[in-house]
N, C-alpha and C. Protein backbone atom coordinates (compact mmCIF):
# COMPACT_ATOMS: atom_id res chain seq x y z
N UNK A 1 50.97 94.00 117.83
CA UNK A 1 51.11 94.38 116.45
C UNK A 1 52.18 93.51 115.82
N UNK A 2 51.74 93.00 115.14
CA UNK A 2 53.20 92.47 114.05
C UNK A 2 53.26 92.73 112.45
N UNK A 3 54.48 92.48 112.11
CA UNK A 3 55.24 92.68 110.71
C UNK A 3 55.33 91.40 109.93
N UNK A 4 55.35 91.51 108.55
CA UNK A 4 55.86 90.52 107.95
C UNK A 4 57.21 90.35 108.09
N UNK A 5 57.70 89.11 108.73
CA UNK A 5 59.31 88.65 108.66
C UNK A 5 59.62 88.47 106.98
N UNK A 6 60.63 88.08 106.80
CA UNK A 6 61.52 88.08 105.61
C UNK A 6 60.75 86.72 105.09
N UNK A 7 61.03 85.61 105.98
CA UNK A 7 60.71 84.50 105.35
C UNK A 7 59.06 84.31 105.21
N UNK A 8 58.44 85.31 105.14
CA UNK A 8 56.81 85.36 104.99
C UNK A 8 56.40 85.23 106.37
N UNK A 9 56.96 84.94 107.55
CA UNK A 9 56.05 84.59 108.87
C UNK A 9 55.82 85.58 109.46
N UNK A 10 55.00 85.83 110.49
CA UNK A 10 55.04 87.17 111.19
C UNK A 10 55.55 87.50 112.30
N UNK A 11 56.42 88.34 112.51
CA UNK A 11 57.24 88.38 113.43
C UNK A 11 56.23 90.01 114.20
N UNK A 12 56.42 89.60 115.75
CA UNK A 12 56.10 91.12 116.67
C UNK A 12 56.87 92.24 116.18
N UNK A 13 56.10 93.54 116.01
CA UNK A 13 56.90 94.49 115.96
C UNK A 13 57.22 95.13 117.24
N UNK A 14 58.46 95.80 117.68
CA UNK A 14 59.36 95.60 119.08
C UNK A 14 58.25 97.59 119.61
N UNK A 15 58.09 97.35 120.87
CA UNK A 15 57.58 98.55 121.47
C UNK A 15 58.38 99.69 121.07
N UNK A 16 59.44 99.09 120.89
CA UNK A 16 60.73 100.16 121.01
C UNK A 16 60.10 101.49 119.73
N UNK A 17 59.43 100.33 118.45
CA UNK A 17 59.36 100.86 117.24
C UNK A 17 58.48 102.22 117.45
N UNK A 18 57.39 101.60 118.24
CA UNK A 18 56.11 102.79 118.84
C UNK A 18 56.79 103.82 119.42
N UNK A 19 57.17 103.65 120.13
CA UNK A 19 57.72 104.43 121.52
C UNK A 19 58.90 105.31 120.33
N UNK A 20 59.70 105.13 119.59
CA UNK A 20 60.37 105.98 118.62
C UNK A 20 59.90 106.92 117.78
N UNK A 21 58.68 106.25 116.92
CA UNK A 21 57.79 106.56 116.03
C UNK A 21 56.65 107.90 116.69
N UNK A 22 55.96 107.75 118.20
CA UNK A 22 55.93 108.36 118.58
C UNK A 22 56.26 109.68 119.01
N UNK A 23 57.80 109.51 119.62
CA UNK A 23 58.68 110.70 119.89
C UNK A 23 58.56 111.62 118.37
N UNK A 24 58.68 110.68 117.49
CA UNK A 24 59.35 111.55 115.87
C UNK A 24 58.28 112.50 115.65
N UNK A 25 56.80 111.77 116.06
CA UNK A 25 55.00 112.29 115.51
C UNK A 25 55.09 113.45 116.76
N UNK A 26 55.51 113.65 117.76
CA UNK A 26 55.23 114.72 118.42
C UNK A 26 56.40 115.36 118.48
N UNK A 27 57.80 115.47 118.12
CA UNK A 27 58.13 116.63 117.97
C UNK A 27 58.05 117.25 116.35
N UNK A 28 57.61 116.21 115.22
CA UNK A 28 56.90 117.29 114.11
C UNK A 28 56.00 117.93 114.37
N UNK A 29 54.98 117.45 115.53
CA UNK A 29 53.71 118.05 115.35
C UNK A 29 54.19 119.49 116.15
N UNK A 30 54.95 119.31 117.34
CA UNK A 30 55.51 120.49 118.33
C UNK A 30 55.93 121.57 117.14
N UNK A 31 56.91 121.04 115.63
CA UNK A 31 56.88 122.11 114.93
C UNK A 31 56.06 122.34 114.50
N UNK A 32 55.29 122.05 114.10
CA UNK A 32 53.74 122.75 113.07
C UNK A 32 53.20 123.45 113.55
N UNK A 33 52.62 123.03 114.98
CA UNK A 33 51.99 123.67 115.70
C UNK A 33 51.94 125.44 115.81
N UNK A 34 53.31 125.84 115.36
CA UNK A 34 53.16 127.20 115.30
C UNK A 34 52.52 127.96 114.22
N UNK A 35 52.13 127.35 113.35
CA UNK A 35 51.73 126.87 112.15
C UNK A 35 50.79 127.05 111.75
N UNK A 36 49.81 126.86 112.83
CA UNK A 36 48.52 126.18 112.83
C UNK A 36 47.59 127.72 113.41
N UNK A 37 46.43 127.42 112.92
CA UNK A 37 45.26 128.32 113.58
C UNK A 37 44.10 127.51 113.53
N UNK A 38 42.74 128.12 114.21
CA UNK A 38 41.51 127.15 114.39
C UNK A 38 41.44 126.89 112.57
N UNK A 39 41.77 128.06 111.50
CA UNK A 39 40.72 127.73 110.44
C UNK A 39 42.57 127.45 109.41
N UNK A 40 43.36 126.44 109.84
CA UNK A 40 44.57 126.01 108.86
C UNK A 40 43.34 124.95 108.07
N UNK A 41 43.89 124.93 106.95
CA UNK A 41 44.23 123.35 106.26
C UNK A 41 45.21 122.76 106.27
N UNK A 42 45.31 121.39 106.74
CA UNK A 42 46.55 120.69 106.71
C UNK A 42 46.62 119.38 105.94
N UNK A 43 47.74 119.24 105.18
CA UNK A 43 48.49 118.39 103.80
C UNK A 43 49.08 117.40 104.45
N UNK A 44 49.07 116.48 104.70
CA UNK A 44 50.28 115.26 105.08
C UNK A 44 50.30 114.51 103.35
N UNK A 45 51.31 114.61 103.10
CA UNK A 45 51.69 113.62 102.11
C UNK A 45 52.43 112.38 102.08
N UNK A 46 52.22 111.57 101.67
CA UNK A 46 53.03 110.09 102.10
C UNK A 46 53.22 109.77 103.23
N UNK A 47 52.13 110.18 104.22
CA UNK A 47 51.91 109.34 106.01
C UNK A 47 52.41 108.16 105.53
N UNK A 48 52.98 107.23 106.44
CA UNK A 48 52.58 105.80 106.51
C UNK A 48 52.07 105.63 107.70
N UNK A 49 51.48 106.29 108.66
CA UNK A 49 50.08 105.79 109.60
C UNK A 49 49.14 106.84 110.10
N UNK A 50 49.21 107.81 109.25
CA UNK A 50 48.03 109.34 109.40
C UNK A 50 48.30 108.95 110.72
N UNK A 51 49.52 109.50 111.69
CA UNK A 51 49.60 109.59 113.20
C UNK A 51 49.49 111.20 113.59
N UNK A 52 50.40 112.07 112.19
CA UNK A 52 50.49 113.53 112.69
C UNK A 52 48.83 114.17 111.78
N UNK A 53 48.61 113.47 110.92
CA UNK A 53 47.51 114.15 110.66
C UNK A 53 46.33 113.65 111.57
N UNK A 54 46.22 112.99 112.21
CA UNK A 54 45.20 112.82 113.41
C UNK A 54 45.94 113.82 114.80
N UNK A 55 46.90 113.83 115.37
CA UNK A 55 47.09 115.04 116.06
C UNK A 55 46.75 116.50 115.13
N UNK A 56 46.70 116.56 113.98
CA UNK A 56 46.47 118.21 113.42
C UNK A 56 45.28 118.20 113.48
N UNK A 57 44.47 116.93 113.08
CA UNK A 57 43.09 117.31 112.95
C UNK A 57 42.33 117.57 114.26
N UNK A 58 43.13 117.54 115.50
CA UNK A 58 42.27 118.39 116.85
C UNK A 58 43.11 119.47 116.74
N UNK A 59 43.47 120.28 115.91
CA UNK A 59 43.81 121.51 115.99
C UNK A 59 43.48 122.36 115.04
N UNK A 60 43.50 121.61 113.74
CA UNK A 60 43.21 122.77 112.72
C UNK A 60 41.83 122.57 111.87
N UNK A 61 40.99 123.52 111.02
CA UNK A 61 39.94 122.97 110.32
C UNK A 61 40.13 122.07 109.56
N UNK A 62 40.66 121.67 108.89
CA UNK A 62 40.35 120.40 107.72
C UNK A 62 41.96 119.97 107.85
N UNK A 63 42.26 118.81 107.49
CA UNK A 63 43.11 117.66 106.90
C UNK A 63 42.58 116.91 106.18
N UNK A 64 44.03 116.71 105.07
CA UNK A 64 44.09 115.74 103.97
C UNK A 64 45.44 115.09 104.29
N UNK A 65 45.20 113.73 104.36
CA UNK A 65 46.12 113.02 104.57
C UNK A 65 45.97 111.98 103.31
N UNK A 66 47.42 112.34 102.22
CA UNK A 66 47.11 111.94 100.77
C UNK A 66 48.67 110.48 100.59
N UNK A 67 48.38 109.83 100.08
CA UNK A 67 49.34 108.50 100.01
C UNK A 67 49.39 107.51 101.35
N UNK A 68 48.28 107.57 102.32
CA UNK A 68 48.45 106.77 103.14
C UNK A 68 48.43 105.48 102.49
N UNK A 69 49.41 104.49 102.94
CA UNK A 69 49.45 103.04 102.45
C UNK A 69 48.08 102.53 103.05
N UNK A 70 47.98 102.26 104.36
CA UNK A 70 47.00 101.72 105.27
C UNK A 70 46.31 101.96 105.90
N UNK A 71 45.32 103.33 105.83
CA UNK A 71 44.95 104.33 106.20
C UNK A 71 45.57 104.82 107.93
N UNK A 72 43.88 104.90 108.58
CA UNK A 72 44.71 105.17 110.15
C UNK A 72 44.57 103.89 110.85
N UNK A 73 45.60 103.99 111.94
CA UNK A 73 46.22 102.23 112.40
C UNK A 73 45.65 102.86 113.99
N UNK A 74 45.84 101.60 114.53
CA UNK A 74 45.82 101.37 115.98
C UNK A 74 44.64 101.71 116.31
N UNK A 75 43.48 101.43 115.45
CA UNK A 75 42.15 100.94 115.72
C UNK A 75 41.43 102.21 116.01
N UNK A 76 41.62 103.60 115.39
CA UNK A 76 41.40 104.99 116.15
C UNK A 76 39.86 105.17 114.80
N UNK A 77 38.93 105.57 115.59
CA UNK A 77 38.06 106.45 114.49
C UNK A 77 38.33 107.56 113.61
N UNK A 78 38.00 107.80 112.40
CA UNK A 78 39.02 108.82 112.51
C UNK A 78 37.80 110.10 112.49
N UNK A 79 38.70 111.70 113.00
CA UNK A 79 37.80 112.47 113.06
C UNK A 79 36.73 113.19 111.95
N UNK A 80 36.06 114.26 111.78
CA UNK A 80 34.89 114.38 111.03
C UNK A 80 36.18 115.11 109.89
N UNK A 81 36.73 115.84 110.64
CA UNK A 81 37.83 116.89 109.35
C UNK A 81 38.48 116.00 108.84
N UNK A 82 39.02 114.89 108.87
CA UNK A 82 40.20 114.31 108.25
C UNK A 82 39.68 113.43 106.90
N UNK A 83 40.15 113.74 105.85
CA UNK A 83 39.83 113.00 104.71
C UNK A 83 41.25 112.60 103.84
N UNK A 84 41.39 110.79 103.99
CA UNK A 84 42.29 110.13 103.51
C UNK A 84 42.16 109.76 102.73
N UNK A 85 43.04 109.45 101.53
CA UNK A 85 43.28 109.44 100.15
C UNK A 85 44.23 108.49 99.65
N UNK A 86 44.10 107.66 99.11
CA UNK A 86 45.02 106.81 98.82
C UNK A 86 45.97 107.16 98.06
N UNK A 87 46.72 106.47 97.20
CA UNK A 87 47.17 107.26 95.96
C UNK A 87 46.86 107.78 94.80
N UNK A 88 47.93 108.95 94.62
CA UNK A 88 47.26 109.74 93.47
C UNK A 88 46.33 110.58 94.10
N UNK A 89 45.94 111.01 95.18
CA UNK A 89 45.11 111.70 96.07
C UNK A 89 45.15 112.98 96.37
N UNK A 90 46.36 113.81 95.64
CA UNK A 90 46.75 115.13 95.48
C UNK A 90 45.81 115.82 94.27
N UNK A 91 45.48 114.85 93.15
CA UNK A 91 44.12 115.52 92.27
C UNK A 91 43.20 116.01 92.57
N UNK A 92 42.46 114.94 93.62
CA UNK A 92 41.49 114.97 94.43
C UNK A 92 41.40 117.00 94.91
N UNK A 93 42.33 117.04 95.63
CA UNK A 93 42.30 118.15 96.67
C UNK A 93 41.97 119.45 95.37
N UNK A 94 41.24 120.46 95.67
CA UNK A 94 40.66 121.46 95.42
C UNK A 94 42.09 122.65 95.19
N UNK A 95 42.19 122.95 93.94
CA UNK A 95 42.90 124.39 93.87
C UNK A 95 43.12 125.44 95.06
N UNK A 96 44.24 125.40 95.68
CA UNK A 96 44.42 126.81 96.73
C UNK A 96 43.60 126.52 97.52
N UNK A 97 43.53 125.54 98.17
CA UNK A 97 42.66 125.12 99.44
C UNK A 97 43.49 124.65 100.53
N UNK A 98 44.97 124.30 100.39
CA UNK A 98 46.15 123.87 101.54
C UNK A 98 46.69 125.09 101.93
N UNK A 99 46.87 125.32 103.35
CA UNK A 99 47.66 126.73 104.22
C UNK A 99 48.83 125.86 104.16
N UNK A 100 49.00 124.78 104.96
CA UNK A 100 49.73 124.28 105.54
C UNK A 100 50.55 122.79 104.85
N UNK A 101 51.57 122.42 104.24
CA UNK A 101 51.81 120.96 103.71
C UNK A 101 52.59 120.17 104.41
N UNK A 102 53.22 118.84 104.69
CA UNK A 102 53.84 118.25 105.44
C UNK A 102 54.27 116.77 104.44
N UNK A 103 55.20 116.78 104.42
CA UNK A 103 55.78 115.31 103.36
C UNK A 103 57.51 114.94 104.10
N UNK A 104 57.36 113.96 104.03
CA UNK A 104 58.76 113.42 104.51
C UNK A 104 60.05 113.03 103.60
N UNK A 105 59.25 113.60 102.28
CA UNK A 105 60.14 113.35 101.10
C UNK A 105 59.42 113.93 99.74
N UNK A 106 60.63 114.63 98.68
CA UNK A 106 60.02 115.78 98.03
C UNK A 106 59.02 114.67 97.24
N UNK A 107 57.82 114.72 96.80
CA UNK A 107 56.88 114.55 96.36
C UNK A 107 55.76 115.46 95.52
N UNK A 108 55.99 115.12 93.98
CA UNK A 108 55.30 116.38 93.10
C UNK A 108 55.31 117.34 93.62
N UNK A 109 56.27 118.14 93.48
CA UNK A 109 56.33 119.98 93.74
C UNK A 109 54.97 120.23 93.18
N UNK A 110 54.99 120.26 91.63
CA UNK A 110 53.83 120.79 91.12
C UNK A 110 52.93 120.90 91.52
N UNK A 111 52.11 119.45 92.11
CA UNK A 111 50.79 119.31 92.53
C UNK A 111 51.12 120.17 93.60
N UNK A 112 51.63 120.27 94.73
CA UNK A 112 51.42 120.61 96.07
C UNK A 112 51.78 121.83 95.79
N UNK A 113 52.49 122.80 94.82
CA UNK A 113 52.13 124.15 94.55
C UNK A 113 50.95 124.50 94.24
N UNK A 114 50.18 123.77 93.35
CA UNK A 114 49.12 124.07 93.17
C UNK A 114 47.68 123.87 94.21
N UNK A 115 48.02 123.24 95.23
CA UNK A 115 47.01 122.86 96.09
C UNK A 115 47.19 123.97 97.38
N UNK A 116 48.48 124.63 97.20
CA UNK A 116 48.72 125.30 98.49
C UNK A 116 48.21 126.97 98.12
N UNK A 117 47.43 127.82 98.88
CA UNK A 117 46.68 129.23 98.74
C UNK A 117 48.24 130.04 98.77
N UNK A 118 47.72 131.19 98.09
CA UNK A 118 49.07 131.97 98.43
C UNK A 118 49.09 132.37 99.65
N UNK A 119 50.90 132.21 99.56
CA UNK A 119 51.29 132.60 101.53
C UNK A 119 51.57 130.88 101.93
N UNK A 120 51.02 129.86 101.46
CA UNK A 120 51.25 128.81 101.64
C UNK A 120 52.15 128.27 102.03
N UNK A 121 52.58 127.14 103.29
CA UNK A 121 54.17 126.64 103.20
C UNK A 121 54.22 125.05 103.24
N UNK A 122 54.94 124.61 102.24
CA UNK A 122 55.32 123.21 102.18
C UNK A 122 56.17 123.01 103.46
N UNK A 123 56.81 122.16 103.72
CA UNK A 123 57.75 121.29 105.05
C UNK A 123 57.98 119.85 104.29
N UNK A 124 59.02 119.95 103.91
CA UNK A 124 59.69 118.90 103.72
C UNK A 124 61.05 118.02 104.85
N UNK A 125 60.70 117.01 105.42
CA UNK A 125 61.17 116.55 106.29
C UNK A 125 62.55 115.78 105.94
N UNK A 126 63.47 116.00 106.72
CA UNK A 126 64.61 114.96 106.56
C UNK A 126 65.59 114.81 105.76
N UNK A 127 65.43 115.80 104.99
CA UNK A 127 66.08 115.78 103.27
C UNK A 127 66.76 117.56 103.19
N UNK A 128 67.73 117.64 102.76
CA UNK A 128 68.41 119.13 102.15
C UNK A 128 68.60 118.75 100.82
N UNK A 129 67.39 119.83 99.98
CA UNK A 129 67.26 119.24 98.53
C UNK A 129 67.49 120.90 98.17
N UNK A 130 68.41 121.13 96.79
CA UNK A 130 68.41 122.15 96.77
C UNK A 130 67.16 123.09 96.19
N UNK A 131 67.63 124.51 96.65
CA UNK A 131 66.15 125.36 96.82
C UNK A 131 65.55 125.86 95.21
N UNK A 132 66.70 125.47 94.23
CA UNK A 132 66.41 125.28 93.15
C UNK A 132 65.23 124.66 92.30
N UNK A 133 64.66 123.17 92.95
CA UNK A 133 64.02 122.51 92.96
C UNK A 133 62.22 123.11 92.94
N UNK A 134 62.38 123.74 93.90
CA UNK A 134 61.51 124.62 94.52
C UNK A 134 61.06 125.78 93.64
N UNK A 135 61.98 126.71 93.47
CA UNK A 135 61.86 127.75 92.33
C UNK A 135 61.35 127.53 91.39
N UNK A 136 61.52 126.10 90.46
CA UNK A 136 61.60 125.97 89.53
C UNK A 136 60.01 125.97 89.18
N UNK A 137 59.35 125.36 90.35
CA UNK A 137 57.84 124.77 90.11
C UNK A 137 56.90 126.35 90.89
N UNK A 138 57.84 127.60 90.83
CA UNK A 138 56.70 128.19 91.15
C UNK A 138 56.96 128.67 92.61
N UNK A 139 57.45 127.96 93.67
CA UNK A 139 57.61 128.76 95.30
C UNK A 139 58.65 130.03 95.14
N UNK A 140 58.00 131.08 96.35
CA UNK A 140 58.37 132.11 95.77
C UNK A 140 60.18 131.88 96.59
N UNK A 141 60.20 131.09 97.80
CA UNK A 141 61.69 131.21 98.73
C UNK A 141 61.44 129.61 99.37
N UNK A 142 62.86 129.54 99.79
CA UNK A 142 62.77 128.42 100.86
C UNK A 142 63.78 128.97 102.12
N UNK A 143 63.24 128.17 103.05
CA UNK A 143 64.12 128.36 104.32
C UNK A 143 64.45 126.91 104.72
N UNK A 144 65.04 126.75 105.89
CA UNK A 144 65.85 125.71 106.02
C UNK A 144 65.53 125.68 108.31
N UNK A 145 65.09 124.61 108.64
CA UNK A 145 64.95 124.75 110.17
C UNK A 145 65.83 123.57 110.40
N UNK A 146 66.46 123.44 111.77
CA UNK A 146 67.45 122.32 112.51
C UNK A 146 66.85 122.52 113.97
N UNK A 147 65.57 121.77 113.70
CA UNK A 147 65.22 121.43 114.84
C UNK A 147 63.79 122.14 114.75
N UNK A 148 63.95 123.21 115.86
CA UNK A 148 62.79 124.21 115.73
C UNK A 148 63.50 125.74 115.46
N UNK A 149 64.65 125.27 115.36
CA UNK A 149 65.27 127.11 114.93
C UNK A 149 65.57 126.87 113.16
N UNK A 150 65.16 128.67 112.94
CA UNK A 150 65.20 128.53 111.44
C UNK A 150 66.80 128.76 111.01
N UNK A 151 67.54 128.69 110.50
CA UNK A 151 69.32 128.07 109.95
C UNK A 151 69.35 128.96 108.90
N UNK A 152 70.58 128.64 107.94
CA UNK A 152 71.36 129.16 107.20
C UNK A 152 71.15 128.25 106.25
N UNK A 153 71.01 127.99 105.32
CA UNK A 153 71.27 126.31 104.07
C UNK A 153 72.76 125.84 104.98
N UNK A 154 73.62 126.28 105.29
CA UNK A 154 74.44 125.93 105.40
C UNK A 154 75.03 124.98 107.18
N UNK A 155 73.96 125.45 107.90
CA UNK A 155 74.14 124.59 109.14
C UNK A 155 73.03 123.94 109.51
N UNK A 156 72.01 124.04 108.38
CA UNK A 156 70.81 123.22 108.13
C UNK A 156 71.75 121.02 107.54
N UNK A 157 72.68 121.92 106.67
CA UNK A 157 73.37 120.15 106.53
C UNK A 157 73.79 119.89 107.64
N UNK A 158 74.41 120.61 108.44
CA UNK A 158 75.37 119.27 109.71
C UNK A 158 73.60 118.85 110.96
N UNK A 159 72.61 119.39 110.70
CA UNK A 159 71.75 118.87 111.50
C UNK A 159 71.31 117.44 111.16
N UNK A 160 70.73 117.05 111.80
CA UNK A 160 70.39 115.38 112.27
C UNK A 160 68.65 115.30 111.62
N UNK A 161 68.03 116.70 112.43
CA UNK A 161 66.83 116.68 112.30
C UNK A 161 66.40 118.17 111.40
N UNK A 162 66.63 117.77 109.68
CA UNK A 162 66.75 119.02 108.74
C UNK A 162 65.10 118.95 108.27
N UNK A 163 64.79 120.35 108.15
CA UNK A 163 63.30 120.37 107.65
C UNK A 163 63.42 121.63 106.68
N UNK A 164 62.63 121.73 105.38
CA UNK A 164 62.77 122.25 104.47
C UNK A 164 61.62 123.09 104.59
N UNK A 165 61.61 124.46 104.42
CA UNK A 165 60.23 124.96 103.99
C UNK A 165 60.21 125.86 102.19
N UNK A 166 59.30 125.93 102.06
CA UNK A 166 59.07 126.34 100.52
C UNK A 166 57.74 126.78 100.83
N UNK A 167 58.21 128.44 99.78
CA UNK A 167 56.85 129.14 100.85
C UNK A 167 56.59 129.60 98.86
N UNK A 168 54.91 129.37 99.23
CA UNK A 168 54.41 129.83 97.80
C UNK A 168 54.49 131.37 98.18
């Protein structure tokens, strides 16, 4: 696999990158997973390689994997449930048809309130954004996980690995 270098040439991208990228795609998916039932819908928003929405889609009924840059990589078919979307791909998706959402960065509250059924939960990865944000567009609470245990807002900041939920 390689990358564009700086000076336009292509430089290898290092195993190391996989082998990281990996670890990150299976312990999100280890959280979701509780998440999940045979008949979830699942939201990935802004993938950059539909890696966790191809692990959800052998678990749950349908995925939408919406802002992929390059769709799915590393030469994989993809399965019958999974339908990728380029951008702007949150229109697309059907009113109250998402159980489940997944984004690595806050991305249109609005839309993804509106795409998620009630009872619904967003997951916002990596980010402590306040829960204000959230309210504003409509979720009824947020919680706060460090790791796989659910936190306080307040020992959700000193974690490394902070995940946001926002529950319609």
């Amino acid at each position: 696999m390689y990358t564009k270098a700086s000076a336009g040439s292509l430089a290898p991208v290092a195993p190391e990158f996989f082998a990281r990228r990996d670890a990150e795609i299976a312990r999100r998916f280890e959280f979701l997973l509780r998440f999940f039932t045979p008949r979830t819908v699942f939201l990935e928003l802004g993938t950059r390689d539909c890696e966790l929405s191809l692990r959800a889609a052998t678990y749950v009924d349908r995925v939408w994997s919406v802002d992929a840059p390059h769709g799915i990589t590393r030469g994989v078919r993809p399965p019958t449930n999974l339908r990728v979307l380029r951008t702007g791909g949150l229109a697309a998706i059907p009113t109250e048809s998402v159980d489940v959402a997944f984004s690595e960065e806050l991305k249109d509250p609005g839309r993804v309130h509106r795409v998620l059924v009630p009872g619904g939960i967003w997951f916002v990865a990596g980010a402590l954004l306040p829960a204000q944000l959230f309210r504003e567009v409509g979720f009824s609470r947020v919680s706060y996980y460090a790791g796989r245990a659910r936190v306080p807002a307040s020992l959700a900041k000193i974690s490394r690995a902070t995940t946001m939920a926002a529950h319609k």
